[in-house]
Structure formats: structure tokens, C-alpha cells
Protein backbone atom coordinates (compact mmCIF):
# COMPACT_ATOMS: atom_id res chain seq x y z
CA UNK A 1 -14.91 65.62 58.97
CA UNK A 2 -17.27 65.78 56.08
CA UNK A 3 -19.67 68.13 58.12
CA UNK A 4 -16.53 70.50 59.17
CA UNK A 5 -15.73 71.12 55.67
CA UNK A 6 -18.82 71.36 54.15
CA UNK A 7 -19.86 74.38 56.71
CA UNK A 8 -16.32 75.79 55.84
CA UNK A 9 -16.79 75.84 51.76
CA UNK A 10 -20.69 76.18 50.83
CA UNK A 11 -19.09 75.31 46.74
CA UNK A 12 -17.54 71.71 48.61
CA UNK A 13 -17.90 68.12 47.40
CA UNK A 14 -16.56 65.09 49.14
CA UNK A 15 -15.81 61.54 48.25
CA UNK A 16 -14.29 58.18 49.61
CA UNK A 17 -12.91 55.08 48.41
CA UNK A 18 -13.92 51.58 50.59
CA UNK A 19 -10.14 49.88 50.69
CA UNK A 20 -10.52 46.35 49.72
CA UNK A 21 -9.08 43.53 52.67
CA UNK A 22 -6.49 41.50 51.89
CA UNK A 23 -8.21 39.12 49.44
CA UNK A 24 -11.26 41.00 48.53
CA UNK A 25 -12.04 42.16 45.13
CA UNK A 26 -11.81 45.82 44.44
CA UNK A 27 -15.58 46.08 43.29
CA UNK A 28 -17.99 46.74 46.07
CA UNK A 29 -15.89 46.04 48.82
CA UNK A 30 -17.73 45.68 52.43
CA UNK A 31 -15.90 49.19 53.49
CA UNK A 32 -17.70 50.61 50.72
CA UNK A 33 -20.99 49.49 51.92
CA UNK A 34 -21.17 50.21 55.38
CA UNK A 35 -19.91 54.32 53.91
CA UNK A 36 -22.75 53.95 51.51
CA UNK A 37 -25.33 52.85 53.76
CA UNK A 38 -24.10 55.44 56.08
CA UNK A 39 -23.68 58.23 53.18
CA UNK A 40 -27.47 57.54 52.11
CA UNK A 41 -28.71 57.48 56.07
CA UNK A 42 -27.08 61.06 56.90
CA UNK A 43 -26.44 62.73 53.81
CA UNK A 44 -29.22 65.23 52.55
CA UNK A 45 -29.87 64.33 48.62
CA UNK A 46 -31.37 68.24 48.68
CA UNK A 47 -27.44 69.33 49.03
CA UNK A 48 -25.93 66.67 47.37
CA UNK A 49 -26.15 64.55 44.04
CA UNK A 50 -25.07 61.23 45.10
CA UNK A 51 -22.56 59.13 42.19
CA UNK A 52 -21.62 55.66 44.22
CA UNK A 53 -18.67 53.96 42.03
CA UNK A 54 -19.28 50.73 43.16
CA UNK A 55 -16.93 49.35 40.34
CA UNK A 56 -14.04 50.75 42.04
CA UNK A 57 -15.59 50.91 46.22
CA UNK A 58 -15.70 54.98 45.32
CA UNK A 59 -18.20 57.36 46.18
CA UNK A 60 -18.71 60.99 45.34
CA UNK A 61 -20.88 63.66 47.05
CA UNK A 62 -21.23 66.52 44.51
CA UNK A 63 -22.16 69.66 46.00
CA UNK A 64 -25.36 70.67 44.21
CA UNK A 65 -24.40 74.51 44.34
CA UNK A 66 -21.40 73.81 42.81
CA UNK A 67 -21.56 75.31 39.44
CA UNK A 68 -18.88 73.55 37.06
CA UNK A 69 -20.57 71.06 34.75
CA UNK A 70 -17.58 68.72 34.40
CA UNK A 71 -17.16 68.00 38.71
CA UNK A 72 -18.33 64.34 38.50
CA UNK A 73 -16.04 63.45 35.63
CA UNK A 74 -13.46 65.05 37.74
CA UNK A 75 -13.87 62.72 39.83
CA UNK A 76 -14.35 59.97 38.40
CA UNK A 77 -10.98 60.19 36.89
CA UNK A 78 -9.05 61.47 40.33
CA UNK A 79 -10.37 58.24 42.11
CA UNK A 80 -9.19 55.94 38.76
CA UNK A 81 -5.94 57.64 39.10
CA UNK A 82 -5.05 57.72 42.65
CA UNK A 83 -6.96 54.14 43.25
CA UNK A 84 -4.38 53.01 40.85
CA UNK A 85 -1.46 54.31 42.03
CA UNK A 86 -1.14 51.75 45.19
CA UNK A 87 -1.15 48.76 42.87
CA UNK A 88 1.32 50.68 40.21
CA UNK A 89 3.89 51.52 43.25
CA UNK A 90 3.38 47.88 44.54
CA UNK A 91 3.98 46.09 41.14
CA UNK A 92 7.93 47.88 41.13
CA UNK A 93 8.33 46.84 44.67
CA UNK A 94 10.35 42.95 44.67
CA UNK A 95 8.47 40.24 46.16
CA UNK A 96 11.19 38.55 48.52
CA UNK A 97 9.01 35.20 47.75
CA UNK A 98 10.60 35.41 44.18
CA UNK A 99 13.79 36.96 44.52
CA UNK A 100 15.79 33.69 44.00
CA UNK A 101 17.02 33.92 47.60
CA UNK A 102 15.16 31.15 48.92
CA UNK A 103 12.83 33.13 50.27
């Protein structure tokens, strides 16, 4: 998908986030590392400048022809904001373990 994109737009970046399983922590999740050890295998560093997130399992492929200074911090905030959102949209939802309906 990456690839299709990238061919499309020559000014294109790309990034992921590695969902955490049920359980896991959000930092450095094992989706994240098998797209990092894949991103590092196949992705040219000539193209790209590589910023792995590994706080928050998010990784960003900046487009080295890309010519606006702030793109990384960009970013950085998009994947805080949407990564956040999930939890945010969750935390209004009830929990039918704790509605006082026995259950």
C-alpha cells in the first residue's frame, strides 16, 4: 500500500501505529516490532528519515524530499491525538460489569 502511494505522490510520508493486544502495554507493542523490523528490512533510509515512536507502538516514514520543516512534529502530534481517541471514546462507553444490574 505504502509502495502504491509513494509512486503516486513523490512529496509522500507514511506512518503506522502497532495496536496493543488485549493486555499489552501501549509502549512497544509486538505489532510494532514485527512493522519495524519489516520497515528497516525494505524501506530505503536514502528516501526516507526513519522516527520509530516506540513510546506509543508509532512509526513515521518522512519523505526526505518533502520540504516543510515542521512534518515530524506533525506527526508526532496526529498519532498522540488519534492514538488517544480509542481510549477517550471507550472511557464514555458503560461497562455492563458496573452498571448495578448484576452484571
Amino acid at each position: 500500500m505504502f509502495a502504491d502511494v509513494f509512486e503516486r505522490d513523490p512529496l509522500s510520508s507514511a506512518g503506522f501505529v502497532g495496536e496493543a493486544s488485549l493486555g499489552e502495554n501501549q509502549a512497544f507493542t509486538k505489532r510494532f516490532r514485527i512493522y519495524f523490523q519489516a520497515v528497516i528490512t525494505f524501506v530505503e533510509p536514502t528516501r526516507f528519515i526513519h522516527h520509530p515512536m516506540s513510546g506509543i507502538s508509532a512509526y513515521f516514514l518522512e519523505r526526505r524530499a518533502n520540504p516543510d520543516p515542521d512534518l515530524k512534529a506533525k506527526a508526532e502530534r496526529m498519532f498522540r491525538d488519534l492514538y488517544i481517541v480509542p481510549q477517550v471514546l471507550d472511557e464514555g462507553k458503560p461497562n455492563p460489569l458496573n452498571s448495578g444490574n448484576g452484571g
